[in-house]
PDB file of N, CA and C in Angstrom:
ATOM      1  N   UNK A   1      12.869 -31.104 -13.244  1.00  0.00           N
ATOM      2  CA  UNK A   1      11.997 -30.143 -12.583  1.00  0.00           C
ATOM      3  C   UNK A   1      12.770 -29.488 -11.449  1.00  0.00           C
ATOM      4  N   UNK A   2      12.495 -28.430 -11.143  1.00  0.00           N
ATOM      5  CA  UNK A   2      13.049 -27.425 -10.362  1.00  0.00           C
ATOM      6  C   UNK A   2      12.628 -27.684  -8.867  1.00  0.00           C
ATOM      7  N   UNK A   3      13.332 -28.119  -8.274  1.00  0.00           N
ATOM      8  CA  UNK A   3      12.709 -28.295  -6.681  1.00  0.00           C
ATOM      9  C   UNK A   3      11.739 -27.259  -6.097  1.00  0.00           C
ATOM     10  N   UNK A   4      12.391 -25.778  -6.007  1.00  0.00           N
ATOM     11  CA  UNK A   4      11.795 -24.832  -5.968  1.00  0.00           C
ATOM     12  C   UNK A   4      10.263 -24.796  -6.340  1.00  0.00           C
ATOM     13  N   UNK A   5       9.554 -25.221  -7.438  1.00  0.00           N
ATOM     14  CA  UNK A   5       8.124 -25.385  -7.734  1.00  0.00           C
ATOM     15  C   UNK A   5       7.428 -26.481  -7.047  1.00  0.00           C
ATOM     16  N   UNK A   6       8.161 -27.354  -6.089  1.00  0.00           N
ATOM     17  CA  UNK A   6       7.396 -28.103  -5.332  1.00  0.00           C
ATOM     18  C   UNK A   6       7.227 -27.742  -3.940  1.00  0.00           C
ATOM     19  N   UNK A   7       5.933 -28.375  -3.342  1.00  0.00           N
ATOM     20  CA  UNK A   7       5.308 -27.791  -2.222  1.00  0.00           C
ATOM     21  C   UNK A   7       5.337 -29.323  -1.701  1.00  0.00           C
ATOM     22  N   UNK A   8       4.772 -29.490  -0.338  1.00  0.00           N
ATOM     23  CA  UNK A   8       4.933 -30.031   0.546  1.00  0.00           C
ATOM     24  C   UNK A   8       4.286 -31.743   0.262  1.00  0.00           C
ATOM     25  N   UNK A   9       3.230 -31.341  -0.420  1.00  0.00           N
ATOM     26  CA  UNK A   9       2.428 -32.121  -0.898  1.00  0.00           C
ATOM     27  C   UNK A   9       3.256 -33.143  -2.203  1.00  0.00           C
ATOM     28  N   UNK A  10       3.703 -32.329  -3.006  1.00  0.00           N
ATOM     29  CA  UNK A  10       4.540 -32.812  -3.662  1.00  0.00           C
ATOM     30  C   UNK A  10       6.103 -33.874  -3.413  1.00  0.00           C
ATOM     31  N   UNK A  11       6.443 -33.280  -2.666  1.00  0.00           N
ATOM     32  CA  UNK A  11       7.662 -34.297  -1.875  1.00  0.00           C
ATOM     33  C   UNK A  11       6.759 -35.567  -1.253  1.00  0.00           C
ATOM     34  N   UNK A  12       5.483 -35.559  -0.711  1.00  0.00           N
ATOM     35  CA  UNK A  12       4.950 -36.406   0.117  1.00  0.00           C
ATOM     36  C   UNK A  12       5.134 -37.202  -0.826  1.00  0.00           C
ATOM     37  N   UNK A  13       3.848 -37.439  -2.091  1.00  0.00           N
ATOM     38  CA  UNK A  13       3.908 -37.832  -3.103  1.00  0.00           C
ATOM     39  C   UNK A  13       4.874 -38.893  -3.452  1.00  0.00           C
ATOM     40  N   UNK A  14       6.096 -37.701  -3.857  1.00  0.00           N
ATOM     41  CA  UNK A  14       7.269 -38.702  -4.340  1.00  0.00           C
ATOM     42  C   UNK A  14       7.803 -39.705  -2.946  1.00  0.00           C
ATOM     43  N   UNK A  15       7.938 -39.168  -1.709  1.00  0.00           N
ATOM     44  CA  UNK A  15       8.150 -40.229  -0.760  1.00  0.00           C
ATOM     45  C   UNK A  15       7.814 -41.313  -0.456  1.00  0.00           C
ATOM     46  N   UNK A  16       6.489 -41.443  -0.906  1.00  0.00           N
ATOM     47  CA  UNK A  16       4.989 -42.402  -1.084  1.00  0.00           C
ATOM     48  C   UNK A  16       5.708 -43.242  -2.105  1.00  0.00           C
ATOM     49  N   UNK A  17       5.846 -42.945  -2.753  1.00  0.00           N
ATOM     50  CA  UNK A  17       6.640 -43.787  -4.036  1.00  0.00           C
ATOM     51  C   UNK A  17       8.024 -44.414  -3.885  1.00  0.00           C
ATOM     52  N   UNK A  18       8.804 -43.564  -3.481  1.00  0.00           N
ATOM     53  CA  UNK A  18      10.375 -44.074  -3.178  1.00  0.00           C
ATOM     54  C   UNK A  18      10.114 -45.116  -2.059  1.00  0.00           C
ATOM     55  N   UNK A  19       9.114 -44.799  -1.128  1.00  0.00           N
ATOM     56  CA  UNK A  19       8.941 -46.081  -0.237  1.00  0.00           C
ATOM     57  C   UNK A  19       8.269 -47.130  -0.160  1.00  0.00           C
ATOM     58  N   UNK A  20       7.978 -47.115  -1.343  1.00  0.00           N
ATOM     59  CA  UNK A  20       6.957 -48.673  -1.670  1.00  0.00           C
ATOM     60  C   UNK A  20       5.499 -48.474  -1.693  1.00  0.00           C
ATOM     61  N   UNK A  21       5.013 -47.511  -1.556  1.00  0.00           N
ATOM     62  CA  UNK A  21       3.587 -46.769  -1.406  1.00  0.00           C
ATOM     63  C   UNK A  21       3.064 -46.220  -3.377  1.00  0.00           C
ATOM     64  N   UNK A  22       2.547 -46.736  -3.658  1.00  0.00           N
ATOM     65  CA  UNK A  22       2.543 -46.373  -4.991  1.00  0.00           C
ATOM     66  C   UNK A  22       1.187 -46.394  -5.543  1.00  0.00           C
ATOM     67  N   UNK A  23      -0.028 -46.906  -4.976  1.00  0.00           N
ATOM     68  CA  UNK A  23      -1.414 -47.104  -5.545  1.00  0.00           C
ATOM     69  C   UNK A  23      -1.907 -45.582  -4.819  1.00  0.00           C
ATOM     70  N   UNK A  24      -2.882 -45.418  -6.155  1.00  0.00           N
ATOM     71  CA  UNK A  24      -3.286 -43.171  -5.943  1.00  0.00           C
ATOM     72  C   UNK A  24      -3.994 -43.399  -4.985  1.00  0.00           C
ATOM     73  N   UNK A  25      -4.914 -44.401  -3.762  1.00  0.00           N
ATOM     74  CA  UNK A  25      -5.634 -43.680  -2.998  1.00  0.00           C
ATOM     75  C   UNK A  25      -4.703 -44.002  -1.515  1.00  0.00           C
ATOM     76  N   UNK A  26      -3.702 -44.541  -2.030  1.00  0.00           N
ATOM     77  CA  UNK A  26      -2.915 -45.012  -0.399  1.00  0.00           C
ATOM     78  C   UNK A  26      -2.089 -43.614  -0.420  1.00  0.00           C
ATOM     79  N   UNK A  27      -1.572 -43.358  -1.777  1.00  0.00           N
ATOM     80  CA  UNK A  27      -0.823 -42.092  -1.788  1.00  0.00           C
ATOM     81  C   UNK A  27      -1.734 -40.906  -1.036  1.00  0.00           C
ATOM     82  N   UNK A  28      -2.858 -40.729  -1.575  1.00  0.00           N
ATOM     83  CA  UNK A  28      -3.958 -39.733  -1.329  1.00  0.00           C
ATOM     84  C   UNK A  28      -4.002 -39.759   0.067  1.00  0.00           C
ATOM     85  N   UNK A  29      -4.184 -40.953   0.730  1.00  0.00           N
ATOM     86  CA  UNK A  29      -4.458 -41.479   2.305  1.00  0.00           C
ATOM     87  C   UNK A  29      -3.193 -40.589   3.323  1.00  0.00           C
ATOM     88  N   UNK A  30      -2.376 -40.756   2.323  1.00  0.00           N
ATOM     89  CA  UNK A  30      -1.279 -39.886   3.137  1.00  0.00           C
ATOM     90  C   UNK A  30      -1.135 -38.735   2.958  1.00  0.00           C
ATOM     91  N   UNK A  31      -1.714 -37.930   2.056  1.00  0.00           N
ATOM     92  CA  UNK A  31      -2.195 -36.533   2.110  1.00  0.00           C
ATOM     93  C   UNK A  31      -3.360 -36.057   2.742  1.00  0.00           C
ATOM     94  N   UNK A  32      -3.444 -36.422   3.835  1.00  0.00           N
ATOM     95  CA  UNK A  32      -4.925 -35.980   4.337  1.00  0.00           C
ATOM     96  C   UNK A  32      -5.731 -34.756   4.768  1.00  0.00           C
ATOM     97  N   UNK A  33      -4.449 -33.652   4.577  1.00  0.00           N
ATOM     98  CA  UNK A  33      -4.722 -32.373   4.581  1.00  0.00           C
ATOM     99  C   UNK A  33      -4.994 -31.824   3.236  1.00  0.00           C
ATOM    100  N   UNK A  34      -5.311 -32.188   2.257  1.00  0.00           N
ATOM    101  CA  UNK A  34      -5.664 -32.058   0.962  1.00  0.00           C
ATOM    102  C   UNK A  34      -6.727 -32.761   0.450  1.00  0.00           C
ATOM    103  N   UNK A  35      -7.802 -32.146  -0.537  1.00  0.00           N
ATOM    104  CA  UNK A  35      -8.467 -32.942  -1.108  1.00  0.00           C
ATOM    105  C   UNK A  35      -8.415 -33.060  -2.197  1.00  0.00           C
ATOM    106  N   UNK A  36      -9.400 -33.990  -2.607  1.00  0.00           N
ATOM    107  CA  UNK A  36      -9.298 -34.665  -3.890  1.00  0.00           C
ATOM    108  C   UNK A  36      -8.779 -33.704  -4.932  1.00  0.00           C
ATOM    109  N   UNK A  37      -9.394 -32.737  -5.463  1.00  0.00           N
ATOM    110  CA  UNK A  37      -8.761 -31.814  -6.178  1.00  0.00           C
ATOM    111  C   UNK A  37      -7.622 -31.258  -6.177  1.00  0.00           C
ATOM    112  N   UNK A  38      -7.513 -30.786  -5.405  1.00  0.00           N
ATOM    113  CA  UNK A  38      -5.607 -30.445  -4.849  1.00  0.00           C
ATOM    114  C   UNK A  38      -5.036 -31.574  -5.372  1.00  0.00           C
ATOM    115  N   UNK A  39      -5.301 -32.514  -4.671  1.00  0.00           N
ATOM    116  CA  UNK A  39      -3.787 -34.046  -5.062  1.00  0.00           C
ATOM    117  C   UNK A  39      -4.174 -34.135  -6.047  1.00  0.00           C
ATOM    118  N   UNK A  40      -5.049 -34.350  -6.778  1.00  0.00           N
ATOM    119  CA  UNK A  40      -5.461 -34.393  -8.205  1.00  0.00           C
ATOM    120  C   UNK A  40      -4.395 -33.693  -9.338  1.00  0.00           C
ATOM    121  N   UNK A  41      -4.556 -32.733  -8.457  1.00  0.00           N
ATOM    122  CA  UNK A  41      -3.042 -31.146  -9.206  1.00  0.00           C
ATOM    123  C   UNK A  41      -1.891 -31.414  -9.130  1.00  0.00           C
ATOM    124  N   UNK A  42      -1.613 -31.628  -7.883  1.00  0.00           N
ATOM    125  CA  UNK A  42      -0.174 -32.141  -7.777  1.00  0.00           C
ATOM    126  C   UNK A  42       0.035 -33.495  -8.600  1.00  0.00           C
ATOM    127  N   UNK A  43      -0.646 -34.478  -8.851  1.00  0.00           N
ATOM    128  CA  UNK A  43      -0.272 -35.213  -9.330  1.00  0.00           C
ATOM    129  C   UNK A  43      -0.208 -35.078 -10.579  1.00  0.00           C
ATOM    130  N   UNK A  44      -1.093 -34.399 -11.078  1.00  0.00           N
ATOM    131  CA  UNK A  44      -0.885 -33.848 -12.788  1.00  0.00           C
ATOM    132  C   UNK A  44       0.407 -32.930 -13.064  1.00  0.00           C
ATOM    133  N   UNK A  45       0.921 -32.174 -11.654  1.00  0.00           N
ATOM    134  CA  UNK A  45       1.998 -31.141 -11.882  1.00  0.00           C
ATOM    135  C   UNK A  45       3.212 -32.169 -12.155  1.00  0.00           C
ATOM    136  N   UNK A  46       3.155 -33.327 -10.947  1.00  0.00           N
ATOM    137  CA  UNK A  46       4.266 -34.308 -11.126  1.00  0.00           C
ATOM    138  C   UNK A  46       4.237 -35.002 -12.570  1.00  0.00           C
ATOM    139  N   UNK A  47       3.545 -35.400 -12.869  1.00  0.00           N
ATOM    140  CA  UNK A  47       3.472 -35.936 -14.482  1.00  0.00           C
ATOM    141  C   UNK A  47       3.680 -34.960 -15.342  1.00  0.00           C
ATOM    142  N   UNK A  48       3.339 -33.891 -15.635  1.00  0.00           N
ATOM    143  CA  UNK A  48       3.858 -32.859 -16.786  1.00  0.00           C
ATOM    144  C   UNK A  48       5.517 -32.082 -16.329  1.00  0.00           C
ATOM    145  N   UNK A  49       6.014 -32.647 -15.130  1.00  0.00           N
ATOM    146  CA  UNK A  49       6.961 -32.315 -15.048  1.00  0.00           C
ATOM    147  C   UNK A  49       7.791 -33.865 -15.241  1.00  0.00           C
ATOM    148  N   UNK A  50       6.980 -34.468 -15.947  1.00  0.00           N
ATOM    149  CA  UNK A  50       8.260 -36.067 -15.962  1.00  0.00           C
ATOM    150  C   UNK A  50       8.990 -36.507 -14.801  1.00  0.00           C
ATOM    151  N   UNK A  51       8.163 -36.656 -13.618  1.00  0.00           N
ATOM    152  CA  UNK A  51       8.750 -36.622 -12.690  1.00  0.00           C
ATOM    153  C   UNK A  51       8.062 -38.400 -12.396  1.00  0.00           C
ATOM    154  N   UNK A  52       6.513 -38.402 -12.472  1.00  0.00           N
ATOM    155  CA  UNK A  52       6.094 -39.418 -11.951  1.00  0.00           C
ATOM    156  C   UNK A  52       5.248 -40.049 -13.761  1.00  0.00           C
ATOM    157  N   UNK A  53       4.494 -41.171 -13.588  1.00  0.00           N
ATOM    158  CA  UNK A  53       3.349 -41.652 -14.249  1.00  0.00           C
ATOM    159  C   UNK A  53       2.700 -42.647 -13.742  1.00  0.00           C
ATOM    160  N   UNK A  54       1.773 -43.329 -14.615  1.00  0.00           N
ATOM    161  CA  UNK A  54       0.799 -43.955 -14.618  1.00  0.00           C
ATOM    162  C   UNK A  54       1.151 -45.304 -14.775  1.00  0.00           C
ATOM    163  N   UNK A  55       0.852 -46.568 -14.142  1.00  0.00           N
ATOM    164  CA  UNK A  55       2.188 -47.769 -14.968  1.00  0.00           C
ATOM    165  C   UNK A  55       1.324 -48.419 -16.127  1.00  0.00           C
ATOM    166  N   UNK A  56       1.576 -48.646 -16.917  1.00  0.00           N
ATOM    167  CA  UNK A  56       1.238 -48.863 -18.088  1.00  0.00           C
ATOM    168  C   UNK A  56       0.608 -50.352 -18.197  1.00  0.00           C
ATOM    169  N   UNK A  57       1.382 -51.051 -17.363  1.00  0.00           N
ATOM    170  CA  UNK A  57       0.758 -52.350 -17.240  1.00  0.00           C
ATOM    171  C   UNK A  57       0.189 -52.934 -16.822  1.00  0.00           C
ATOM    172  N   UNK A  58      -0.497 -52.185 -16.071  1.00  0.00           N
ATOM    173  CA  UNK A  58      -1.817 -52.625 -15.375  1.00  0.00           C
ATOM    174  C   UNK A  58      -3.251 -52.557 -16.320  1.00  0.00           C
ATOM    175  N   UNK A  59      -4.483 -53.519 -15.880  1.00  0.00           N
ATOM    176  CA  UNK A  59      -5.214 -53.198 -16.409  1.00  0.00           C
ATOM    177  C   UNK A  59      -5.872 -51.694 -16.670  1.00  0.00           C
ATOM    178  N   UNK A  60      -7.181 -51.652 -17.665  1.00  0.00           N
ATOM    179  CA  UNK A  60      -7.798 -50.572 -18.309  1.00  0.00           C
ATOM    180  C   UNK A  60      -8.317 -49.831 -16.707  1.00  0.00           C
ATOM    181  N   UNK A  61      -9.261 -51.045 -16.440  1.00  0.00           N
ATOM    182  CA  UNK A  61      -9.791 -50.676 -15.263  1.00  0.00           C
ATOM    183  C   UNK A  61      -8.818 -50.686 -14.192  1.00  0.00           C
ATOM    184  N   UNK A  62      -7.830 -51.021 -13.706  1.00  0.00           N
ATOM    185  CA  UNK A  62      -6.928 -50.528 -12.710  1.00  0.00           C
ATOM    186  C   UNK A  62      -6.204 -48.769 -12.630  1.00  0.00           C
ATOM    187  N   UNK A  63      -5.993 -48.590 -14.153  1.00  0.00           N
ATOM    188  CA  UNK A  63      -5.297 -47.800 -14.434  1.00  0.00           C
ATOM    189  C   UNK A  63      -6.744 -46.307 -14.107  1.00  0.00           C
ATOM    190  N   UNK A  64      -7.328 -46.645 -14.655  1.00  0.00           N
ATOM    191  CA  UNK A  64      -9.119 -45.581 -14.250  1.00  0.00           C
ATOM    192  C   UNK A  64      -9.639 -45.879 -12.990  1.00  0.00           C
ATOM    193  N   UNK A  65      -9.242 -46.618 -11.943  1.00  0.00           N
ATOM    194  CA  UNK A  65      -9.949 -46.582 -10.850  1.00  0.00           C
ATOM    195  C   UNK A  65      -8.689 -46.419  -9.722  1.00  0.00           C
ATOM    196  N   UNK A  66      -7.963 -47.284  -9.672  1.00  0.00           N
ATOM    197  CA  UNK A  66      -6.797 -46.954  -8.304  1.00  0.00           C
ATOM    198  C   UNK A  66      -5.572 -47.594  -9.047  1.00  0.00           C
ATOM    199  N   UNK A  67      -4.865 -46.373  -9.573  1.00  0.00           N
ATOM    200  CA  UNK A  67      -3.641 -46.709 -10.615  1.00  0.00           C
ATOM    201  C   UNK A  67      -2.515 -46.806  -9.624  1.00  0.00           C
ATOM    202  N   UNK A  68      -1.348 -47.633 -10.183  1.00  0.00           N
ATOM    203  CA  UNK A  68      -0.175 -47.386  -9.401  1.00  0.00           C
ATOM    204  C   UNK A  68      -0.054 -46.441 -10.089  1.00  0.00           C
ATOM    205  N   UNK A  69       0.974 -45.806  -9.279  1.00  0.00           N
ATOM    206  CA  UNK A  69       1.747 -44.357 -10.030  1.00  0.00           C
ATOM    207  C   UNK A  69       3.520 -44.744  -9.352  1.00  0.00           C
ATOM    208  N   UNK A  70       4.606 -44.826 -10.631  1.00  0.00           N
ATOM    209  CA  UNK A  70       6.091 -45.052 -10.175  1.00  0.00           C
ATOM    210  C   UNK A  70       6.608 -44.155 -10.876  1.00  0.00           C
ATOM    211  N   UNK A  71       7.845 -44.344 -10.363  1.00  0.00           N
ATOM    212  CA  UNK A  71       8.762 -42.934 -10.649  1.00  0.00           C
ATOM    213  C   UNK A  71       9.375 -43.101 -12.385  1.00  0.00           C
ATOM    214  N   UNK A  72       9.662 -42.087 -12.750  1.00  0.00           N
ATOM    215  CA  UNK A  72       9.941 -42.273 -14.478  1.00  0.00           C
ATOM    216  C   UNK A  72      11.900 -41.761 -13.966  1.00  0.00           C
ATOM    217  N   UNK A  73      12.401 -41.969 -15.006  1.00  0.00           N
ATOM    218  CA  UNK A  73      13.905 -41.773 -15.144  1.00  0.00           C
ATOM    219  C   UNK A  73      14.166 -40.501 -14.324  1.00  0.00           C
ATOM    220  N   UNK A  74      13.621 -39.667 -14.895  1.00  0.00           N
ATOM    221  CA  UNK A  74      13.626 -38.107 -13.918  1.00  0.00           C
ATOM    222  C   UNK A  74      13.040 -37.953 -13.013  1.00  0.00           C
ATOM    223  N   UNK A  75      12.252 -38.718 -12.348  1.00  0.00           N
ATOM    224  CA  UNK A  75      11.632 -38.475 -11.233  1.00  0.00           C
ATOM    225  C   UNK A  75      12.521 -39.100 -10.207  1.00  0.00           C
ATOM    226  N   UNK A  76      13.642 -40.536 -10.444  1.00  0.00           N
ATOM    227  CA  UNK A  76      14.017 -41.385  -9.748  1.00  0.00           C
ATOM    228  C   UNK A  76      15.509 -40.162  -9.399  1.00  0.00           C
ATOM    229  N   UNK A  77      15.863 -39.964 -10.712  1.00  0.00           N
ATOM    230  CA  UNK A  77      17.009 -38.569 -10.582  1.00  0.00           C
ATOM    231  C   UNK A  77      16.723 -37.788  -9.352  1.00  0.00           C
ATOM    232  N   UNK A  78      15.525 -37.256  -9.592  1.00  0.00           N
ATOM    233  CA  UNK A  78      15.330 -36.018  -8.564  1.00  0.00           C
ATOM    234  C   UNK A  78      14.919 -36.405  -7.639  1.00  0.00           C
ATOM    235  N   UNK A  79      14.729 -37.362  -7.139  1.00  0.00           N
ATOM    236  CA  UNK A  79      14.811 -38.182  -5.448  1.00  0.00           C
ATOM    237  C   UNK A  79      15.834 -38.067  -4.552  1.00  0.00           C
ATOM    238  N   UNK A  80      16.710 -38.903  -6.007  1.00  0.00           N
ATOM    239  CA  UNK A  80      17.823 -39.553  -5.375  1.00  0.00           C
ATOM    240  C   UNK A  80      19.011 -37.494  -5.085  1.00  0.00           C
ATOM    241  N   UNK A  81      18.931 -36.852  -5.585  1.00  0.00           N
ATOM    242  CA  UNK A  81      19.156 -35.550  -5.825  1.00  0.00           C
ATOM    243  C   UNK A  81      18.558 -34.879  -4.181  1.00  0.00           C
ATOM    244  N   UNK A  82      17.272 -35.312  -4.021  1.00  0.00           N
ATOM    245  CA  UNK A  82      16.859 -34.110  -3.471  1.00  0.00           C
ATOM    246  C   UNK A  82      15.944 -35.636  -2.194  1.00  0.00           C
ATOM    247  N   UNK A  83      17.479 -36.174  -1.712  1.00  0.00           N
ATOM    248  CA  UNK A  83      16.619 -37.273  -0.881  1.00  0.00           C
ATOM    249  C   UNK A  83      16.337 -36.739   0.234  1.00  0.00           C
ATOM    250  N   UNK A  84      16.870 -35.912   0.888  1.00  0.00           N
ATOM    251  CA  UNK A  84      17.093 -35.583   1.864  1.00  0.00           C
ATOM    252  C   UNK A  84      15.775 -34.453   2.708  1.00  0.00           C
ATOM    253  N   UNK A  85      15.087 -33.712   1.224  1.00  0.00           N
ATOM    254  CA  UNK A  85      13.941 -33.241   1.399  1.00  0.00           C
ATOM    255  C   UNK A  85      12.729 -34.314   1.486  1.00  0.00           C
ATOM    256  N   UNK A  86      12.594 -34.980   0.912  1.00  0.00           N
ATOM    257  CA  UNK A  86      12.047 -36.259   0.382  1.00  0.00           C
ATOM    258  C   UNK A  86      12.010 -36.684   1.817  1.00  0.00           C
ATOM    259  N   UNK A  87      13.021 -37.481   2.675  1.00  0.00           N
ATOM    260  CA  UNK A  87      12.795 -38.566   3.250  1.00  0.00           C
ATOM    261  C   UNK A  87      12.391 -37.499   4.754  1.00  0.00           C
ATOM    262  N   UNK A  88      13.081 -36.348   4.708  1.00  0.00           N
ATOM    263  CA  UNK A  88      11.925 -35.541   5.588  1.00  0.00           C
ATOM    264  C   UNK A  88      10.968 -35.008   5.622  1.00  0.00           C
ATOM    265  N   UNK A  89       9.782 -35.553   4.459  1.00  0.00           N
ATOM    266  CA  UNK A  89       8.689 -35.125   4.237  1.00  0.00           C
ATOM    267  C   UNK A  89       7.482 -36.735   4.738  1.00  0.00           C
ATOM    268  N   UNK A  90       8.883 -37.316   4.409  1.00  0.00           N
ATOM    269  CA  UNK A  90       8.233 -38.870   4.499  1.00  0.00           C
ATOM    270  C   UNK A  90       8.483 -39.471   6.129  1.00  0.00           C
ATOM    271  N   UNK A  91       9.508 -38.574   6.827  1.00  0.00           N
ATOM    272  CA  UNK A  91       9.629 -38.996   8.518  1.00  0.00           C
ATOM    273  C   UNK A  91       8.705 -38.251   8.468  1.00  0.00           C
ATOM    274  N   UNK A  92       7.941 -36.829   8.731  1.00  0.00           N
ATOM    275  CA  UNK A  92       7.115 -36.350   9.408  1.00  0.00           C
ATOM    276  C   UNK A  92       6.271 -37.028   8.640  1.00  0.00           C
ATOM    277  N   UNK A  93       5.990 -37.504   8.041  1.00  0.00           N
ATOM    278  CA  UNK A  93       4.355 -38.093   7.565  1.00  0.00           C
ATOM    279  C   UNK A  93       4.634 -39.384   9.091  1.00  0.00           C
ATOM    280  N   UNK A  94       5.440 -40.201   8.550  1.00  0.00           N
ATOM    281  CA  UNK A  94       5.362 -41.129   9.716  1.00  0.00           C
ATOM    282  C   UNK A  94       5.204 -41.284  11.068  1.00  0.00           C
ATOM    283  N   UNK A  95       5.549 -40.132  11.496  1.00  0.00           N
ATOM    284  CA  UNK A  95       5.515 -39.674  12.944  1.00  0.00           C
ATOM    285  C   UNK A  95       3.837 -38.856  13.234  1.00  0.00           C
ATOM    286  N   UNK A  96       3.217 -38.704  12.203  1.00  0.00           N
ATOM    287  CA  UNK A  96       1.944 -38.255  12.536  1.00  0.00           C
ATOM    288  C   UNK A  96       0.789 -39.359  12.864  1.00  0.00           C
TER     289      UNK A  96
END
């Protein structure tokens, strides 16, 4: 995926993830200028771009109520690629 098509929200996201933050409403918790619908988007944009998913091994009901979400092969690529946007999306989250 093209860095360029991601927005702010999106780097959060993946930062949330690269740092050990990985269940959708802790992720969400850290988007708090967005609602449900919005992150809803972004997170569907990150998955149809093979960037993030759903973990598979969790239960039925885990996976439908508060799923982890981890990074897939290309998503871990474009971190490690584009850390530097990433981990300054993830200091200013921290500092707020």
């Amino acid at each position: 995926m093209n860095s360029d098509k991601l927005d702010i929200v999106d780097y959060v996201i993946l930062a949330c993830i690269k740092n050990g933050v990985k269940k959708y409403t802790s992720i969400f918790k850290n988007c708090e200028k967005t609602n449900a619908i919005k992150f809803r988007e972004h997170v569907n944009k990150l998955e149809d771009g093979d960037l993030i998913t759903i973990d598979s091994d969790e239960s039925w009901f885990m996976r439908n109520t508060n799923p982890s979400i981890i990074l897939k092969k290309d998503g871990i690529e474009f971190v490690e690629e584009n850390i530097s946007k990433v981990q300054e999306h993830w200091n200013s989250l921290m500092k707020d």
